[in-house]
N, C-alpha and C. Protein backbone atom coordinates (compact mmCIF):
# COMPACT_ATOMS: atom_id res chain seq x y z
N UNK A 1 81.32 107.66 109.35
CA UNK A 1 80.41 107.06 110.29
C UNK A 1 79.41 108.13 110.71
N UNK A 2 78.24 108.01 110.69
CA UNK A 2 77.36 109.02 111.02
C UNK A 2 76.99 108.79 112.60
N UNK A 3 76.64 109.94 113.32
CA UNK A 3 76.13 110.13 114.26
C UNK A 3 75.53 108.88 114.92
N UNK A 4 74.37 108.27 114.57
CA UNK A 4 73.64 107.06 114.77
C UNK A 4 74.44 105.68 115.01
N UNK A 5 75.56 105.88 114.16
CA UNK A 5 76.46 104.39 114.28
C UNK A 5 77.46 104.29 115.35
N UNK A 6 77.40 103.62 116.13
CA UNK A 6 78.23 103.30 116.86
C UNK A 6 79.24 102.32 116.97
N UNK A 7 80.37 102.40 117.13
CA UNK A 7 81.56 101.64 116.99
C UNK A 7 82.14 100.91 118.22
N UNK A 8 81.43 99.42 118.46
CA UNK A 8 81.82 98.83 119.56
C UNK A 8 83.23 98.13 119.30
N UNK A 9 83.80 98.14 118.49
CA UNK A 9 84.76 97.00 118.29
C UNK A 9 85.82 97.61 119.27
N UNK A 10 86.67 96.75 119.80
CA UNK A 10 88.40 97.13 120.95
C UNK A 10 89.17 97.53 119.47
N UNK A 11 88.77 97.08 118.49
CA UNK A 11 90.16 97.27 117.13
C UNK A 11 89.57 97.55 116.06
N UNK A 12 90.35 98.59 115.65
CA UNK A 12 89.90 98.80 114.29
C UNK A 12 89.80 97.58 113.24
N UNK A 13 88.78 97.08 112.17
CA UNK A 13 89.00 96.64 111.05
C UNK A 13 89.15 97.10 110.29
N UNK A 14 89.94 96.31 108.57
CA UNK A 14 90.26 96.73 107.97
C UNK A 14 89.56 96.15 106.54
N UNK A 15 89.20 97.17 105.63
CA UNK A 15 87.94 96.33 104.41
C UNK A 15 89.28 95.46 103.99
N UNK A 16 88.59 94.24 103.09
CA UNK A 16 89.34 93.06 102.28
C UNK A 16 88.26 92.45 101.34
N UNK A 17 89.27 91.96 100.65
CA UNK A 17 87.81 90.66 99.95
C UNK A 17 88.61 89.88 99.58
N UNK A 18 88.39 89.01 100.51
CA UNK A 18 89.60 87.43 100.77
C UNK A 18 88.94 86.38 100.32
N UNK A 19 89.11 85.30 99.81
CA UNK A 19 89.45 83.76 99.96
C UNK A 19 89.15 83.13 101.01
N UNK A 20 88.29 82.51 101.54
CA UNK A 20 88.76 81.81 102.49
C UNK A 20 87.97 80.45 102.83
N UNK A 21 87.63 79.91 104.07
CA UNK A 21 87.15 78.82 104.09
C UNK A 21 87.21 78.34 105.51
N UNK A 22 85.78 78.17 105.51
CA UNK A 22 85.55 77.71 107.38
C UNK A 22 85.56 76.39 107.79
N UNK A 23 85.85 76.13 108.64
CA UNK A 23 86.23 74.47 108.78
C UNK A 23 85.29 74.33 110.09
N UNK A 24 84.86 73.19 109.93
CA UNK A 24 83.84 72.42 111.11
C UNK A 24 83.74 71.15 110.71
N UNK A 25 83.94 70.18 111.50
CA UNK A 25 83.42 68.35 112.00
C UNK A 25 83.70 68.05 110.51
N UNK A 26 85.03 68.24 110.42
CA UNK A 26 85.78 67.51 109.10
C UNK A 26 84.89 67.78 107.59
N UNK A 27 84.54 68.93 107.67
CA UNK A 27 83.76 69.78 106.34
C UNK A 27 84.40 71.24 106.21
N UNK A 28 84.42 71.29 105.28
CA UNK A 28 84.19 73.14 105.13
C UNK A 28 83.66 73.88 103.94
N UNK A 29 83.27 74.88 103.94
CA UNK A 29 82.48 76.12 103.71
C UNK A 29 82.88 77.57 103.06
N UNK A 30 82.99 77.65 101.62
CA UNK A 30 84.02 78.46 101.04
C UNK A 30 83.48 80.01 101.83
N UNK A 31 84.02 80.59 102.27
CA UNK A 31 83.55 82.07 102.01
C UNK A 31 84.22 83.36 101.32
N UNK A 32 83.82 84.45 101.96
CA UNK A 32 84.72 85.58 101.51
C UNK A 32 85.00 86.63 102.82
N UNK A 33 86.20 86.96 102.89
CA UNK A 33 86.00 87.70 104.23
C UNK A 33 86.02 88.91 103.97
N UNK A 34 84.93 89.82 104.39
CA UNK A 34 84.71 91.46 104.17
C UNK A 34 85.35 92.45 104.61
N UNK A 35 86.03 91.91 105.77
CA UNK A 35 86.76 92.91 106.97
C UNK A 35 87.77 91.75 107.88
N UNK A 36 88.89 92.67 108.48
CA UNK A 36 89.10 91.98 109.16
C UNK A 36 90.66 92.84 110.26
N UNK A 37 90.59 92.33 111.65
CA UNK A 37 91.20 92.94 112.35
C UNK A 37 92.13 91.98 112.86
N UNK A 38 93.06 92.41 114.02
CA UNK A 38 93.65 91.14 115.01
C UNK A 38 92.91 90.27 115.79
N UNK A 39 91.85 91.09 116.03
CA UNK A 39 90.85 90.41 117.00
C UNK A 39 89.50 89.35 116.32
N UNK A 40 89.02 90.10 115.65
CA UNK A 40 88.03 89.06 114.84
C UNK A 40 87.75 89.65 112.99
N UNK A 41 86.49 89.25 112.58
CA UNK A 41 86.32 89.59 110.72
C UNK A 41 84.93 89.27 110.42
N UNK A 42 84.54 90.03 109.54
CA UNK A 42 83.14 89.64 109.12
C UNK A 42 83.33 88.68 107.66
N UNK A 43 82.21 87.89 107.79
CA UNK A 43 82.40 87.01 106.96
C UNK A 43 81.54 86.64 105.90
N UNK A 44 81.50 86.30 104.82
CA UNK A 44 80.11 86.45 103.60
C UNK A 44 79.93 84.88 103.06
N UNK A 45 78.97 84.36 103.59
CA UNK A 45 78.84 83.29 103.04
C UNK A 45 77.94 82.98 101.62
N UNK A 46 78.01 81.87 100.82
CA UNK A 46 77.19 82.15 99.78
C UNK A 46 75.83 81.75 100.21
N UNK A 47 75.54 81.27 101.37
CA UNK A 47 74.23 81.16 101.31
C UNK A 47 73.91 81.24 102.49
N UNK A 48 72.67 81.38 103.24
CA UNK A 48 72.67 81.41 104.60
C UNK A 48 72.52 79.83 105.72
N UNK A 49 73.52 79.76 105.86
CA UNK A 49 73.86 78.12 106.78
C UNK A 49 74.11 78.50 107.85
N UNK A 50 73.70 77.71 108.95
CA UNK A 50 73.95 77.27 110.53
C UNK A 50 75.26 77.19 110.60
N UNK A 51 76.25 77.76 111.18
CA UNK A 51 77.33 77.32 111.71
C UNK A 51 77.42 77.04 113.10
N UNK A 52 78.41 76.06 113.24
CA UNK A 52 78.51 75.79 114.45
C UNK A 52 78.73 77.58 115.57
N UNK A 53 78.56 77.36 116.79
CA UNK A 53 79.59 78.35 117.79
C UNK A 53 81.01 78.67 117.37
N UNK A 54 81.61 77.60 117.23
CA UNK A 54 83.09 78.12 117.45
C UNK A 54 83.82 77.38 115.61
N UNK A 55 84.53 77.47 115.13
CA UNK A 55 84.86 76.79 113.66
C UNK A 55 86.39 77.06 113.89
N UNK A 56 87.31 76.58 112.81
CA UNK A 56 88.50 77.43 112.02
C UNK A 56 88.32 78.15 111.08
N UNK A 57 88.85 79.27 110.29
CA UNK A 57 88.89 80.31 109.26
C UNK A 57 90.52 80.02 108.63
N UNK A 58 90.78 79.97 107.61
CA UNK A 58 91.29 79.89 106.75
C UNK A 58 91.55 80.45 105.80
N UNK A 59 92.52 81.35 105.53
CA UNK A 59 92.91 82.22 104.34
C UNK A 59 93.87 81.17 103.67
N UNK A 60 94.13 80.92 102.81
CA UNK A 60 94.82 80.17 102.42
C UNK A 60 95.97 80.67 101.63
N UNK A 61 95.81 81.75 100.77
CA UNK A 61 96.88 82.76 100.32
C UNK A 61 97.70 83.15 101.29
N UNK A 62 97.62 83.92 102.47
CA UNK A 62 97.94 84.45 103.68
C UNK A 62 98.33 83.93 104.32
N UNK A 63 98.36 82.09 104.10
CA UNK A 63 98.86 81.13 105.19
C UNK A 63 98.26 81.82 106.64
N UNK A 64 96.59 82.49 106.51
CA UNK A 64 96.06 82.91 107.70
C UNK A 64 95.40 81.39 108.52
N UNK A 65 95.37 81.09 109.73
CA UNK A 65 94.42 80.13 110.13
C UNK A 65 94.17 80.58 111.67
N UNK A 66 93.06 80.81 111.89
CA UNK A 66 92.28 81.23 113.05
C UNK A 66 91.05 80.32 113.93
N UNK A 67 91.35 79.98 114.76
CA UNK A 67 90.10 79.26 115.86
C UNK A 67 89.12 80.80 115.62
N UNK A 68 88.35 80.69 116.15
CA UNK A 68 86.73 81.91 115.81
C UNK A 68 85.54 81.17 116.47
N UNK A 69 84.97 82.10 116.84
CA UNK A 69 83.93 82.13 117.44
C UNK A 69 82.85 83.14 116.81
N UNK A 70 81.24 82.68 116.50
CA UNK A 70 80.38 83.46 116.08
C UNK A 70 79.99 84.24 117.25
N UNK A 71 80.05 85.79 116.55
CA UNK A 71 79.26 86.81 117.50
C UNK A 71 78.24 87.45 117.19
N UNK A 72 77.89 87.63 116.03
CA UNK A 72 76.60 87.85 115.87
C UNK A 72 76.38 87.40 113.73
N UNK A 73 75.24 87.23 113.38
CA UNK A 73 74.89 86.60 112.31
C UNK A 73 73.72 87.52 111.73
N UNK A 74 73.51 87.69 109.97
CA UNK A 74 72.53 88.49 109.86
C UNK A 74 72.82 88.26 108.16
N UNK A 75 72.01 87.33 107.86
CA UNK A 75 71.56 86.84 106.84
C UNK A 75 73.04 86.18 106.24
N UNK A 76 73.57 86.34 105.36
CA UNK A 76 74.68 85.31 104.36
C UNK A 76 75.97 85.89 105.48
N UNK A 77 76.07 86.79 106.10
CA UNK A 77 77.07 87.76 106.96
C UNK A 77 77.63 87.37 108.10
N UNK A 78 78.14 87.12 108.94
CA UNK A 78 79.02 86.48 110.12
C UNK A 78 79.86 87.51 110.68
N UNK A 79 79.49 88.04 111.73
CA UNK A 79 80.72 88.52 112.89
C UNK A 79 81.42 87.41 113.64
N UNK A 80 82.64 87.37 113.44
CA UNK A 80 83.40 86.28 114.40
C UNK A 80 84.67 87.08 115.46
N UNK A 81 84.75 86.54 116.22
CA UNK A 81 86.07 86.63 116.95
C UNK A 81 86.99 85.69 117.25
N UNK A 82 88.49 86.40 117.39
CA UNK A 82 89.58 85.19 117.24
C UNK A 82 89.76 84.92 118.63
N UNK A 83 89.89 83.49 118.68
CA UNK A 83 90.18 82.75 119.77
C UNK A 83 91.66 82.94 120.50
């Protein structure tokens, strides 16, 4: 981490490149997850779409499933936190 970057997160993340799949109003949204902690994960979508505020996340290998909330967005990319 260089000088300039600053590290707001309460928890460390950890790199991945997951499977997964966001759920909203009886649809969902394949992605890939880039990172990910206890608390929240960044997320890679294939294209850049509106998501709702709040969704489910879904690992499906991992039998992971998470309520989430968007915290910040920046092009195909998603910061979320777990509910």
């Amino acid at each position: 981490m260089s000088d300039s970057t600053v590290e707001r997160r309460a928890v460390r993340r950890h790199k991945v490149l997951k499977g997964a799949t966001v759920s909203f109003d009886d649809s969902g949204v394949a992605c890939v997850v880039r990172n990910l902690s206890t608390s929240g994960a960044t997320l890679e979508l294939a294209s850049s779409i509106s998501l709702p505020t709040s969704f489910t996340l879904e690992i499906k290998a991992d039998q992971f499933i998470r309520r989430c909330r968007r915290v910040w967005s920046r092009d195909k990319r998603i910061g979320v936190a777990f509910s």
